[in-house]
N, C-alpha and C. Protein backbone atom coordinates (compact mmCIF):
# COMPACT_ATOMS: atom_id res chain seq x y z
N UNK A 1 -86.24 46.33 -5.13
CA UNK A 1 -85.71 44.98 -4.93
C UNK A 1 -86.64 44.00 -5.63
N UNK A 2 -86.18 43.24 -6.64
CA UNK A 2 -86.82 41.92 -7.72
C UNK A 2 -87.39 40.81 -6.50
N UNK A 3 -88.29 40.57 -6.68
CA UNK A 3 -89.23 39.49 -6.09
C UNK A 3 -87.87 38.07 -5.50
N UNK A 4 -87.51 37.77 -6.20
CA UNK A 4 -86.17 36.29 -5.57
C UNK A 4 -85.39 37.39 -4.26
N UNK A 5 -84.95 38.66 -4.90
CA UNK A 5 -84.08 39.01 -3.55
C UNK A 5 -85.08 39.37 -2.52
N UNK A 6 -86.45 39.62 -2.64
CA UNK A 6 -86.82 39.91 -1.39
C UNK A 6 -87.46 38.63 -0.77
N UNK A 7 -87.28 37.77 -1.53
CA UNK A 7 -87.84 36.15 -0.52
C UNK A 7 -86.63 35.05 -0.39
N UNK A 8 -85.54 35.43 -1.10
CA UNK A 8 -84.55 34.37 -0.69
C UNK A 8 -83.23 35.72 -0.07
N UNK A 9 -83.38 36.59 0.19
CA UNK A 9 -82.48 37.26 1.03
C UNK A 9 -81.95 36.46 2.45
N UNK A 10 -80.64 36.42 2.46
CA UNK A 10 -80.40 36.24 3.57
C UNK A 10 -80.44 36.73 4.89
N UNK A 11 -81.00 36.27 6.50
CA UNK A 11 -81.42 36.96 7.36
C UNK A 11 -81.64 35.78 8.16
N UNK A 12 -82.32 36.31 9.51
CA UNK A 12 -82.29 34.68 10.52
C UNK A 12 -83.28 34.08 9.60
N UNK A 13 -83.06 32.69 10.32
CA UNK A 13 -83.77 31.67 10.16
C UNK A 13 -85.82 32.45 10.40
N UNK A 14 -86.86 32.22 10.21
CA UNK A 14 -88.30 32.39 10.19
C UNK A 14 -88.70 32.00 10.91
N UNK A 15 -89.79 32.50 11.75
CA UNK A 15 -90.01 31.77 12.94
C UNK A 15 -91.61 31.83 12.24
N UNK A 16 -92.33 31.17 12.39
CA UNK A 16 -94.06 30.59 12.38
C UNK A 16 -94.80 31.69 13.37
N UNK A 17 -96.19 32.07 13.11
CA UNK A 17 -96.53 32.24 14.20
C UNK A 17 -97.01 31.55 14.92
N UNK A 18 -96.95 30.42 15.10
CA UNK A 18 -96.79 29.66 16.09
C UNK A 18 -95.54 28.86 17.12
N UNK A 19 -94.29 30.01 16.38
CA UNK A 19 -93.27 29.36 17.52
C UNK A 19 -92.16 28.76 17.04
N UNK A 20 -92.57 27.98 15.57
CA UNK A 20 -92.06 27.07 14.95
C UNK A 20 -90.47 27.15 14.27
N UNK A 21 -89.65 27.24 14.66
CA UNK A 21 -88.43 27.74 13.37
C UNK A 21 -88.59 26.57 12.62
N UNK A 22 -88.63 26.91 11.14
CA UNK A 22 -88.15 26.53 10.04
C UNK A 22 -87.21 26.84 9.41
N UNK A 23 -86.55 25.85 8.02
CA UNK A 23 -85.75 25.91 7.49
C UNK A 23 -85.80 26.86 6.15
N UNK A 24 -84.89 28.16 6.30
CA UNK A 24 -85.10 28.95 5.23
C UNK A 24 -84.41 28.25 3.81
N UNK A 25 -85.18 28.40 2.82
CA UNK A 25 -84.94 27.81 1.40
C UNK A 25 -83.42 28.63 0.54
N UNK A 26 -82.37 28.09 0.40
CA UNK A 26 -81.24 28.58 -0.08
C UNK A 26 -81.45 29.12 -1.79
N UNK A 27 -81.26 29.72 -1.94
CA UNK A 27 -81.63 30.37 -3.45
C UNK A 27 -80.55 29.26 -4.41
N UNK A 28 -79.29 29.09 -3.88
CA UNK A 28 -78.35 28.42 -4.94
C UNK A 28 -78.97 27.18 -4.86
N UNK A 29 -79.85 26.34 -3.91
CA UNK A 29 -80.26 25.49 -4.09
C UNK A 29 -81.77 24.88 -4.73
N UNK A 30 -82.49 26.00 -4.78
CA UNK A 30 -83.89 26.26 -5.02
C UNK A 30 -83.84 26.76 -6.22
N UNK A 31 -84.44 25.95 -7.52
CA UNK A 31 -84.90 26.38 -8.36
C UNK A 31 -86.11 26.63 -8.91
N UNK A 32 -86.25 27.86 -9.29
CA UNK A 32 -87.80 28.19 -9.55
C UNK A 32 -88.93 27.38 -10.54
N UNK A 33 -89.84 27.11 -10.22
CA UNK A 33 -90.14 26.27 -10.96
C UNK A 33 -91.60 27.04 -12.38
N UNK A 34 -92.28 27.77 -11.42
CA UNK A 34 -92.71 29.11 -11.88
C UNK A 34 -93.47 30.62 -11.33
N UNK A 35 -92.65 31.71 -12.13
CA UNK A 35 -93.34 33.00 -11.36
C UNK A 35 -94.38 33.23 -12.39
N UNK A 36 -95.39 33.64 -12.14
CA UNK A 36 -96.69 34.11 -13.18
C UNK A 36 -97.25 35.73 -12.46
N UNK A 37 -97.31 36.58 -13.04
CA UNK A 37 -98.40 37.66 -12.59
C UNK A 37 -99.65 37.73 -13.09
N UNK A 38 -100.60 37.38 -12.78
CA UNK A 38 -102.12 37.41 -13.59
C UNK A 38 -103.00 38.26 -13.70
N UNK A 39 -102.98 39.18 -14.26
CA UNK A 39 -103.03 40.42 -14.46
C UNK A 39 -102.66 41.63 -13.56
N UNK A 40 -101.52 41.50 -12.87
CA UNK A 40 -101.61 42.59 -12.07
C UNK A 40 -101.57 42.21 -10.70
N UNK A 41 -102.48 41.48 -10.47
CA UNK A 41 -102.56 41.38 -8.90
C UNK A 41 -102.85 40.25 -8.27
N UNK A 42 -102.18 38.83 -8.65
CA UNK A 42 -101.86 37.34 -8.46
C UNK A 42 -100.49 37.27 -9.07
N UNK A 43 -99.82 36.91 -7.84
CA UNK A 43 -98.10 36.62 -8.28
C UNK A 43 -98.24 34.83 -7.70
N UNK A 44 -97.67 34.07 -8.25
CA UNK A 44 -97.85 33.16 -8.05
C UNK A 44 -96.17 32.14 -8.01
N UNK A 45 -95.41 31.65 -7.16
CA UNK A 45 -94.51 31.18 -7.13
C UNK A 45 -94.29 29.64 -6.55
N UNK A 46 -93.77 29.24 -6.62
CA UNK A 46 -93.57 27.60 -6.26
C UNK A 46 -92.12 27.37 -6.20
N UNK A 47 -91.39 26.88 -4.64
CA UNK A 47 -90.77 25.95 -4.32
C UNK A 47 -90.75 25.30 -3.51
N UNK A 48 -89.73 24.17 -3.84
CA UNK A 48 -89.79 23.13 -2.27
C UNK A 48 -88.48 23.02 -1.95
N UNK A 49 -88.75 22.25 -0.72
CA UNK A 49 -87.45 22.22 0.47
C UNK A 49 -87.75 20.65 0.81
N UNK A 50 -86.69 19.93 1.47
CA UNK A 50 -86.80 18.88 2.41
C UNK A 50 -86.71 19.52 3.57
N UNK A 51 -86.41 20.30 4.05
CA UNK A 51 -86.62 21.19 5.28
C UNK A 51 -85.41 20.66 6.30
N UNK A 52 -85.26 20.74 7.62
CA UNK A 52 -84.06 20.33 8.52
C UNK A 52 -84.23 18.83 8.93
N UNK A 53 -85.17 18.29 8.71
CA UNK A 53 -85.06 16.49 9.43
C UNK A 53 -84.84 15.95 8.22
N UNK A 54 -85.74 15.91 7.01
CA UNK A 54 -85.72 14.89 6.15
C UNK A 54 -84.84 14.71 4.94
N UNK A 55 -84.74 13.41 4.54
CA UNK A 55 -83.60 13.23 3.39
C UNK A 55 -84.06 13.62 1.93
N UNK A 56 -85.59 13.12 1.91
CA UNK A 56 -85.98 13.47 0.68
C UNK A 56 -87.47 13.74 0.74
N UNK A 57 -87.88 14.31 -0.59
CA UNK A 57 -88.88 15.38 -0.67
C UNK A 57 -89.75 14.82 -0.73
N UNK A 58 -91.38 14.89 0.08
CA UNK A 58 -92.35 14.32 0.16
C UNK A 58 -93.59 15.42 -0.61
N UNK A 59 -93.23 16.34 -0.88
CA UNK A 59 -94.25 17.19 -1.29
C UNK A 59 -94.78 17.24 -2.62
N UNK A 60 -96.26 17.76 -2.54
CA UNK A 60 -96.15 17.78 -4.13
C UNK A 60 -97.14 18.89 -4.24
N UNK A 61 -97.16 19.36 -5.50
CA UNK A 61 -97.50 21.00 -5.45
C UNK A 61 -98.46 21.13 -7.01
N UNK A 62 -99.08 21.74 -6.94
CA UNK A 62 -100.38 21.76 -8.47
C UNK A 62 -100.41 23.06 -8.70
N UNK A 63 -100.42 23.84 -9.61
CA UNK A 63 -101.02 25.65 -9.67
C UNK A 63 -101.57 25.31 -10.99
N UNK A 64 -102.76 25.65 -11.25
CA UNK A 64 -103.37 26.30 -12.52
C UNK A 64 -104.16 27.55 -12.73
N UNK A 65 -104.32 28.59 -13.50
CA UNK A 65 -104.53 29.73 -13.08
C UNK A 65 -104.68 30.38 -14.67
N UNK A 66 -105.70 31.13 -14.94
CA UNK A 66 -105.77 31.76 -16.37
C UNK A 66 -107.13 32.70 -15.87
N UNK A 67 -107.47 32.78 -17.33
CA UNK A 67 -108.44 34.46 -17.46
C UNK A 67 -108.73 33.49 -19.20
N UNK A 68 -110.04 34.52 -19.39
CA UNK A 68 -110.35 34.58 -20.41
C UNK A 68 -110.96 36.74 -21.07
N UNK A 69 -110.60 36.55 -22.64
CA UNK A 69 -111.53 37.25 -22.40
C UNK A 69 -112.70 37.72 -23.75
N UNK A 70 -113.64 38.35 -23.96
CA UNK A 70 -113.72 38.13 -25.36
C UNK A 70 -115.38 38.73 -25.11
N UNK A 71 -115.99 37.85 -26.08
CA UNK A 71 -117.71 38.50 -26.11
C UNK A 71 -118.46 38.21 -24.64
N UNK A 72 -117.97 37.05 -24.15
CA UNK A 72 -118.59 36.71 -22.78
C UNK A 72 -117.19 36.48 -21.83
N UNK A 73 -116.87 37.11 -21.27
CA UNK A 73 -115.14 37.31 -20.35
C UNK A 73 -115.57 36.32 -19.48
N UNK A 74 -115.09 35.22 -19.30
CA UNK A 74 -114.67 34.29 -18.18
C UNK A 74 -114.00 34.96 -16.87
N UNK A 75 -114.60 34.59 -15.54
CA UNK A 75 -113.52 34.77 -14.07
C UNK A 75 -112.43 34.54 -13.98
N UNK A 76 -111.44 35.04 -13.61
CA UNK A 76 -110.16 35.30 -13.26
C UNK A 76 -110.48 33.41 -12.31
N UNK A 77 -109.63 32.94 -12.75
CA UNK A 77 -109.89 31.51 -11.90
C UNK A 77 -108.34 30.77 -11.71
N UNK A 78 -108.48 30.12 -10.42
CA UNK A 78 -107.04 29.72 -10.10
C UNK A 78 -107.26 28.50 -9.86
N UNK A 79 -106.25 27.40 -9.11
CA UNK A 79 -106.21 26.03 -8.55
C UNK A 79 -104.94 26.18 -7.88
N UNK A 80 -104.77 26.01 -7.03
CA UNK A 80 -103.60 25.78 -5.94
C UNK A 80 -103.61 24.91 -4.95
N UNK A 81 -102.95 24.13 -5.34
CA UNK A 81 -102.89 22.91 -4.13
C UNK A 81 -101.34 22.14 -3.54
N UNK A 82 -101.40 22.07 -2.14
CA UNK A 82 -99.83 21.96 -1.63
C UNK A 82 -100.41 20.70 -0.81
N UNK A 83 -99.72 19.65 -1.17
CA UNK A 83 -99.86 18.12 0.09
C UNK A 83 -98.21 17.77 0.38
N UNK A 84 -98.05 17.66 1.60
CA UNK A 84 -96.94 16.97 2.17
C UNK A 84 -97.56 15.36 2.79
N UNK A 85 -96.31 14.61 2.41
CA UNK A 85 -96.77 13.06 2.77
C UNK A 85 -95.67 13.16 4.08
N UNK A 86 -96.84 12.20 4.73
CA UNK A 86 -96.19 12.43 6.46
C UNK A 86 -95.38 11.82 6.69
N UNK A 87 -94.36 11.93 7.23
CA UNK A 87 -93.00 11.99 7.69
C UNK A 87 -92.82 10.43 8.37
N UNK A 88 -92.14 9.46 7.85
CA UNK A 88 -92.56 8.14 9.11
C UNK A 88 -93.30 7.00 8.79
N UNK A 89 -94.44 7.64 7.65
CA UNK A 89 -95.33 6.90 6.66
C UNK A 89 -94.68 6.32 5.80
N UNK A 90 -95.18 4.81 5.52
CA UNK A 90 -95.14 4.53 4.03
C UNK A 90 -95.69 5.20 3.06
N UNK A 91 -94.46 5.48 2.34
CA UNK A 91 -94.78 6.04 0.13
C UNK A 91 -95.59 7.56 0.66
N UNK A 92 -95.11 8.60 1.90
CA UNK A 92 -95.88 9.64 1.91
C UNK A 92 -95.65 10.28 0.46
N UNK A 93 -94.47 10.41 -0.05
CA UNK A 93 -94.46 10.70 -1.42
C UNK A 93 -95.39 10.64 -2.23
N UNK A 94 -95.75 9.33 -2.35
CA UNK A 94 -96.88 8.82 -3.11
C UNK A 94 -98.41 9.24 -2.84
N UNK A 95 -98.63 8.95 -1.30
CA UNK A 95 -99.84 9.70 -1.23
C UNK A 95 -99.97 10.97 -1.07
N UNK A 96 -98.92 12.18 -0.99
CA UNK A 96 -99.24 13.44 -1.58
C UNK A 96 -99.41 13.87 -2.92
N UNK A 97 -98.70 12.58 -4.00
CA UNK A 97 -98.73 12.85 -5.43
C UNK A 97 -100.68 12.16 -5.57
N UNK A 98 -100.90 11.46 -5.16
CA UNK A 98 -102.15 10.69 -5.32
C UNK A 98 -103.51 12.12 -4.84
N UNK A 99 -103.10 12.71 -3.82
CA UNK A 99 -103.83 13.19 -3.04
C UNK A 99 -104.32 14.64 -4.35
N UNK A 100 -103.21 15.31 -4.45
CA UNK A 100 -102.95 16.18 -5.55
C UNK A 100 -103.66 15.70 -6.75
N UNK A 101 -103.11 14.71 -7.38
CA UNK A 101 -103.79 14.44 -8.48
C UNK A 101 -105.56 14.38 -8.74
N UNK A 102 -105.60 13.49 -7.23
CA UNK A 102 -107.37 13.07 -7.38
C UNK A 102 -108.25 14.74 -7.10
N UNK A 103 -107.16 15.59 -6.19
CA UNK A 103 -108.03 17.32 -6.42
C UNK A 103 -108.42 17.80 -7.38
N UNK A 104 -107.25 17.76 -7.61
CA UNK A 104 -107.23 18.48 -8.94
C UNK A 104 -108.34 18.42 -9.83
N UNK A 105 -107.99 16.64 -9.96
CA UNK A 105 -108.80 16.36 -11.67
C UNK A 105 -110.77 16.70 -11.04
N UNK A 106 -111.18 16.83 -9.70
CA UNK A 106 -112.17 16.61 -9.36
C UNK A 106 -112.59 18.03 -9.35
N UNK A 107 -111.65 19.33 -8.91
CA UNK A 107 -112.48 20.45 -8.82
C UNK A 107 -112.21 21.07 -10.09
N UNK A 108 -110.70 20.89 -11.10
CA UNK A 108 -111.13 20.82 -12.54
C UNK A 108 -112.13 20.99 -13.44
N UNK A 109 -112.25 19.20 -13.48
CA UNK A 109 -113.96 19.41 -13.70
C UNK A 109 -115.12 19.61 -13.80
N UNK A 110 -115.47 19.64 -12.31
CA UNK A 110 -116.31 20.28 -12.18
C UNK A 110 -116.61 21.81 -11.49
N UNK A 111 -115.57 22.58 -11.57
CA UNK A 111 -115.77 23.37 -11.57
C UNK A 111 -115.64 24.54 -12.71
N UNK A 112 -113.67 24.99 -12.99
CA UNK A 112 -113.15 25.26 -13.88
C UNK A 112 -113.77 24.82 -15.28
N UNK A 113 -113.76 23.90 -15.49
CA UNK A 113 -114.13 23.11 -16.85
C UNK A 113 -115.33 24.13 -17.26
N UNK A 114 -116.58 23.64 -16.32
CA UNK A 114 -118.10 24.56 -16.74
C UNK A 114 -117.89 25.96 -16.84
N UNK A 115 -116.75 26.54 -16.26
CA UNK A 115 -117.10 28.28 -17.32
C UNK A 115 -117.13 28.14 -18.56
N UNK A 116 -116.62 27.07 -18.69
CA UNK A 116 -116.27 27.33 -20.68
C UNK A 116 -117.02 26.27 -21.04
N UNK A 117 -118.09 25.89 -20.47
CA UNK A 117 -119.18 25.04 -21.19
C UNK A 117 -120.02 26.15 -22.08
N UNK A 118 -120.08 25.84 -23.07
CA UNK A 118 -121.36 26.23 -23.70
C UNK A 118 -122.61 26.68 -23.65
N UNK A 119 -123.31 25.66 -23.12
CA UNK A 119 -124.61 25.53 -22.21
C UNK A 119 -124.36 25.26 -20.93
N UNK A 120 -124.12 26.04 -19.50
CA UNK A 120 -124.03 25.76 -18.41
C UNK A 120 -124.90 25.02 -17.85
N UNK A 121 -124.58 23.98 -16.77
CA UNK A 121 -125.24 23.02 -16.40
C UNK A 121 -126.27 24.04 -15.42
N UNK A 122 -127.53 23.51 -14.75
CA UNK A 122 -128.62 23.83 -14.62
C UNK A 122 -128.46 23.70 -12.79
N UNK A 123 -128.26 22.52 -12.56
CA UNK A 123 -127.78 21.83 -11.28
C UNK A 123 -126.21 21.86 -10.74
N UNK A 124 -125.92 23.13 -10.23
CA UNK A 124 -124.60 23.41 -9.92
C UNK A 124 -124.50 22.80 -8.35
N UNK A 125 -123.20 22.09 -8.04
CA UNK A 125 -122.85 21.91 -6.95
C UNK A 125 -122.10 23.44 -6.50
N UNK A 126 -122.82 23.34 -4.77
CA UNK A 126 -121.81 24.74 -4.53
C UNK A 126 -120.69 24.13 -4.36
N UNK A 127 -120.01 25.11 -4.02
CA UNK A 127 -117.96 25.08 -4.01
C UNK A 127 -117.44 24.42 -2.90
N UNK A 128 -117.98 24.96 -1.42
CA UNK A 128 -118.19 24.01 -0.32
C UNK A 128 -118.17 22.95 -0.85
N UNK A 129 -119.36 22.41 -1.14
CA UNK A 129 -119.56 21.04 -1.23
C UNK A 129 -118.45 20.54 -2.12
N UNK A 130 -118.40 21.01 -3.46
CA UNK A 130 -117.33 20.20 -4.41
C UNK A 130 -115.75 19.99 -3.82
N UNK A 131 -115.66 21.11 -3.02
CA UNK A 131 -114.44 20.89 -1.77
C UNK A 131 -114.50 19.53 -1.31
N UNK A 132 -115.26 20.20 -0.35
CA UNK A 132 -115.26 18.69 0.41
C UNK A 132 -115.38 17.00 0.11
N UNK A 133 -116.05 17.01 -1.38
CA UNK A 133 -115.96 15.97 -2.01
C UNK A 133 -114.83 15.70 -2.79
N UNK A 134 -113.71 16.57 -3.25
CA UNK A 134 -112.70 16.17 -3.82
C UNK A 134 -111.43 15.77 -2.58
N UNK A 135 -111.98 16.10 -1.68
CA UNK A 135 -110.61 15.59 -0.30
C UNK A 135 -111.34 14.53 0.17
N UNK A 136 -112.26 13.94 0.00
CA UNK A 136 -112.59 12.76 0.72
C UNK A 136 -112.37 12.09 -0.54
N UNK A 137 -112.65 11.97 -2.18
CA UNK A 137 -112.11 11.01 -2.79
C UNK A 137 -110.83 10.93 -2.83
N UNK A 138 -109.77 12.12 -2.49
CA UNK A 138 -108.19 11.87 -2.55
C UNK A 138 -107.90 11.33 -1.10
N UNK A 139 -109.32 11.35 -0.09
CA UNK A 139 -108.22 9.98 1.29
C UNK A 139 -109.15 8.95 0.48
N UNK A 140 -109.58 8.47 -0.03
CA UNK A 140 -110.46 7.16 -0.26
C UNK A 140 -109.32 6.60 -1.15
N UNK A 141 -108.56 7.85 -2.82
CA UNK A 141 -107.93 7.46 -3.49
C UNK A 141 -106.51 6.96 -2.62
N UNK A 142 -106.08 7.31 -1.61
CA UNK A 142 -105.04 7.32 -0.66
C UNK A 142 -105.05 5.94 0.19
N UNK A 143 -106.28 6.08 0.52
CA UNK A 143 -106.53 4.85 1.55
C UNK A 143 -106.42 3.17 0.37
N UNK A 144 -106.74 3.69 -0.60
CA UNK A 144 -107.20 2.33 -1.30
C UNK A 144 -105.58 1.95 -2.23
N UNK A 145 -104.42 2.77 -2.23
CA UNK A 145 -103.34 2.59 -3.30
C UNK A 145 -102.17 2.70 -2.53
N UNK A 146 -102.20 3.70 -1.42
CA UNK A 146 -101.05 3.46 -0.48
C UNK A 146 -101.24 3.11 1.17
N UNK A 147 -101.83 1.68 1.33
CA UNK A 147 -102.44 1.70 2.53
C UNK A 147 -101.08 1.98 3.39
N UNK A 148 -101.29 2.53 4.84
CA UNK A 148 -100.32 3.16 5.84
C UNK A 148 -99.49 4.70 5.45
N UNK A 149 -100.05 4.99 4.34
CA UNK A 149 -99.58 6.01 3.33
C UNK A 149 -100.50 7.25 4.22
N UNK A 150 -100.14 8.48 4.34
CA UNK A 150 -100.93 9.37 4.69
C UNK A 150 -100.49 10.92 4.13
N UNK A 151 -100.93 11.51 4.56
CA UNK A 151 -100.72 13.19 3.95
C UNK A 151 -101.46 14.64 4.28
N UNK A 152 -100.74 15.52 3.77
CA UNK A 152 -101.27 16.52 4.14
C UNK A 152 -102.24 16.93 2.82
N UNK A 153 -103.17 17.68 3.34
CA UNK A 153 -103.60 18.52 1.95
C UNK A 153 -104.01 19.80 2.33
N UNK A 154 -103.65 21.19 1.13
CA UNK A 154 -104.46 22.15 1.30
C UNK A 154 -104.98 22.80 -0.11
N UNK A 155 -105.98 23.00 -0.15
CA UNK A 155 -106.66 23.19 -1.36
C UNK A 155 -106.93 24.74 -2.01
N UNK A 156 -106.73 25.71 -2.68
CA UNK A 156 -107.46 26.73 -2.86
C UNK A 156 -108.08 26.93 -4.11
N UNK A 157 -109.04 27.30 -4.67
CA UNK A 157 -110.27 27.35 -5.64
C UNK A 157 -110.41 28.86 -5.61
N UNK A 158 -110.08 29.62 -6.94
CA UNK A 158 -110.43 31.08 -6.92
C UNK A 158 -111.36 30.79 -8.27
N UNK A 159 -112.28 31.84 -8.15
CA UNK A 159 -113.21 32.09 -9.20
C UNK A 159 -113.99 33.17 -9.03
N UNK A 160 -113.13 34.10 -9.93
CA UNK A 160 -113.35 35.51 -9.89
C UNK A 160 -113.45 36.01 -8.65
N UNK A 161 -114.44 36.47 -8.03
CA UNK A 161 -113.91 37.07 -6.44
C UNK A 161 -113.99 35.98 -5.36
N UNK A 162 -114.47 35.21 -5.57
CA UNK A 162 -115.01 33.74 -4.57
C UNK A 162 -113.85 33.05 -4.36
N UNK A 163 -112.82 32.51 -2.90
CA UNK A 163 -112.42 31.87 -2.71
C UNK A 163 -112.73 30.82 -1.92
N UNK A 164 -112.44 29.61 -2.59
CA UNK A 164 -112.59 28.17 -1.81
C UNK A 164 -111.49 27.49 -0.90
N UNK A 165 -111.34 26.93 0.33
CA UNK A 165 -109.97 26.24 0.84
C UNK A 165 -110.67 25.43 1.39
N UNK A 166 -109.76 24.06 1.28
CA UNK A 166 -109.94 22.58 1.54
C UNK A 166 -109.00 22.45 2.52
N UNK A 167 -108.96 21.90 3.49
CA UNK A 167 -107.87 22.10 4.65
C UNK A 167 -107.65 20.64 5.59
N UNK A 168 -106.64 20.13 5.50
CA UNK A 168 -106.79 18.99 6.29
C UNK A 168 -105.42 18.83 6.48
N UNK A 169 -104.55 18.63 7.88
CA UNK A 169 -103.56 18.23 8.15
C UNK A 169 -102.57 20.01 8.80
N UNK A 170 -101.37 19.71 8.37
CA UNK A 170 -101.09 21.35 9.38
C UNK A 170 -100.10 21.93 8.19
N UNK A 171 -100.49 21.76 6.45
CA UNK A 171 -99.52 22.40 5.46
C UNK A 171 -101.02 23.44 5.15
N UNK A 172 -99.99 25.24 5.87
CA UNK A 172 -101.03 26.20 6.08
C UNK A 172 -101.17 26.73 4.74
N UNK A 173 -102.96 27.71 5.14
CA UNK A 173 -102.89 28.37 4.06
C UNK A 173 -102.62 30.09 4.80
N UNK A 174 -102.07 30.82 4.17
CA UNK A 174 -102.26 32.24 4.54
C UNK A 174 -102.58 33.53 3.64
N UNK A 175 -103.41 34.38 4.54
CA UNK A 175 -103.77 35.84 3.01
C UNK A 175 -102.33 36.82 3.83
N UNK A 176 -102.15 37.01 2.82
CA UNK A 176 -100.85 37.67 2.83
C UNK A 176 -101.51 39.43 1.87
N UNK A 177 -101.29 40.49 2.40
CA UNK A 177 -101.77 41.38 2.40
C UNK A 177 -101.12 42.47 2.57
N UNK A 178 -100.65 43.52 1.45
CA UNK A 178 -99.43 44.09 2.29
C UNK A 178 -98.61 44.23 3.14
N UNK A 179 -98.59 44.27 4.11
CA UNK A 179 -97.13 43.93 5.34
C UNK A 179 -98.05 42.57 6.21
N UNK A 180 -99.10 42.41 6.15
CA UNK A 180 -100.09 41.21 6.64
C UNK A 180 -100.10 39.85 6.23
N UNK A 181 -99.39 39.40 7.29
CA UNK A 181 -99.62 38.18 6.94
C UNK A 181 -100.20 37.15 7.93
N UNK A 182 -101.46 36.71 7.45
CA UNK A 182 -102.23 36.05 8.53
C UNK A 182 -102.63 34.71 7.81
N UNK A 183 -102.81 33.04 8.88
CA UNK A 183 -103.47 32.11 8.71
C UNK A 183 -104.76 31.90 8.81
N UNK A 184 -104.79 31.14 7.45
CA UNK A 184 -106.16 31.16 7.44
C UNK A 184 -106.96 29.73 7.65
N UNK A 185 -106.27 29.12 7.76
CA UNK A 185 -106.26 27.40 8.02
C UNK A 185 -106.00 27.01 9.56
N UNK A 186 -106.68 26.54 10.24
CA UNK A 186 -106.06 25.42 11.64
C UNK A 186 -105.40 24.55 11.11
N UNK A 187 -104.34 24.01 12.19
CA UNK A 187 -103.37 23.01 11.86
C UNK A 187 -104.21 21.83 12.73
N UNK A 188 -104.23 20.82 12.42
CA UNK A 188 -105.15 19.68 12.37
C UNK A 188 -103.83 18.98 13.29
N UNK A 189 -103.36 18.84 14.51
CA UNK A 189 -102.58 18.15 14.94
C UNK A 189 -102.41 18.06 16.25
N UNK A 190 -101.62 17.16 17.02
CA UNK A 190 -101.39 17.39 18.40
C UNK A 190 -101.11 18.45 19.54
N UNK A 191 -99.78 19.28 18.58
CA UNK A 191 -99.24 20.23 19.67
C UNK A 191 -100.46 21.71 19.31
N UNK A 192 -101.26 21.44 18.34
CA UNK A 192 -102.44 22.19 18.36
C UNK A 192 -103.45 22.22 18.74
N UNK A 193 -103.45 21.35 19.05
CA UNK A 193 -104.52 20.80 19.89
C UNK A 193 -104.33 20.87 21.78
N UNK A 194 -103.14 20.60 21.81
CA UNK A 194 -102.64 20.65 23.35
C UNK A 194 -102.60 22.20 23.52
N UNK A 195 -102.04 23.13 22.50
CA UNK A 195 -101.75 24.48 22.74
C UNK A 195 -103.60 25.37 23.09
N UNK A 196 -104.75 24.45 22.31
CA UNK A 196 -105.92 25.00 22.86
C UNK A 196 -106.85 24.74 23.13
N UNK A 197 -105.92 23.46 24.21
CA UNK A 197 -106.30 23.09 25.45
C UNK A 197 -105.56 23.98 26.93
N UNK A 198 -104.36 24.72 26.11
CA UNK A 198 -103.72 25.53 27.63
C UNK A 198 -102.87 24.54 28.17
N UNK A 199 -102.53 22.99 27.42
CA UNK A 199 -101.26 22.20 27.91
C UNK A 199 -100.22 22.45 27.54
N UNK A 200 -100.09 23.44 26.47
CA UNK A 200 -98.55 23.68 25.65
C UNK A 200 -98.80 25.35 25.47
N UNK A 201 -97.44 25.75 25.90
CA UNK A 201 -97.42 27.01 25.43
C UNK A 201 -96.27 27.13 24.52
């Protein structure tokens, strides 16, 4: 069975492991935007949904992903990043496109960019850190262009075997692993918060 029939097959609705039903994505309506295999063992796909409440699409979505190879072989290196703008907010649209953009161009640079420097810089920021500094300039970039504007973000950074995740708000990340599929992100929110506290089951 081809990769589209085994993720847009029809069957119930998905339930979360947390409880959640969501809205399964209709294939006649979902168009792919891109499948990549990277050498073998990174499949990489992208779509979106407005899901069952909303009218229109707040999400916005980034993948970059290559290899090098040659006298000095570059890491297998990725960028993946998914922000939803919150529901209720002014221009969430906007500040998930803002949020995305300011990641991007920040772990880009300084990360991605320096394999293929020449002379590698001397004074490396670790990955942690460059994380965490590219999600606080995309709420600063957020806070300062769409005030009342808010969003989700989740970040992932591969470089060669090292993975990075930036995590803020409840759009999950998961390692998905032969029949395994587990979260790897907390959801940053109320009924998650009540659920471990033992007020919500």
């Amino acid at each position: 069975m081809d990769f589209f029939k085994r993720v847009f097959r029809k069957k119930k609705p998905p339930i979360s492991p947390d409880g959640v039903k969501t809205a399964p994505l209709d294939p006649l309506t979902v168009t792919p935007t891109m499948i990549t295999p990277l050498q073998g063992r990174i499949l990489v796909g992208m779509a979106q949904s407005t899901g069952i409440e909303r009218t229109h699409n707040e999400d916005s979505l980034f993948v970059l992903q290559g290899n090098a190879a040659g006298l000095e072989a570059m890491p297998e290196f990725g960028l993946y990043i998914v922000a939803d703008g919150m529901g209720g907010h002014r221009s969430g649209e906007v500040a998930s496109a803002i949020s995305v953009r300011a990641v991007a161009r920040r772990l880009f640079e300084d990360s991605i960019l320096q394999l293929m420097a020449i002379e590698p810089l001397i004074d490396v920021v670790p990955l942690q850190d460059l994380m965490r500094m590219a999600l606080e300039e995309a709420n600063m970039a957020v806070v300062e262009r769409v005030p009342g504007g808010g969003t989700t973000l989740t970040a992932v950074l591969h470089l060669g075997h090292q993975v990075t995740v930036g995590h803020v708000g409840d759009s999950r990340a998961y390692v998905i692993a032969d029949s395994d599929v587990r979260p790897i992100t907390r959801d940053h929110s109320l009924v998650k918060r009540l659920e471990e506290l033992g007020q919500l089951r």
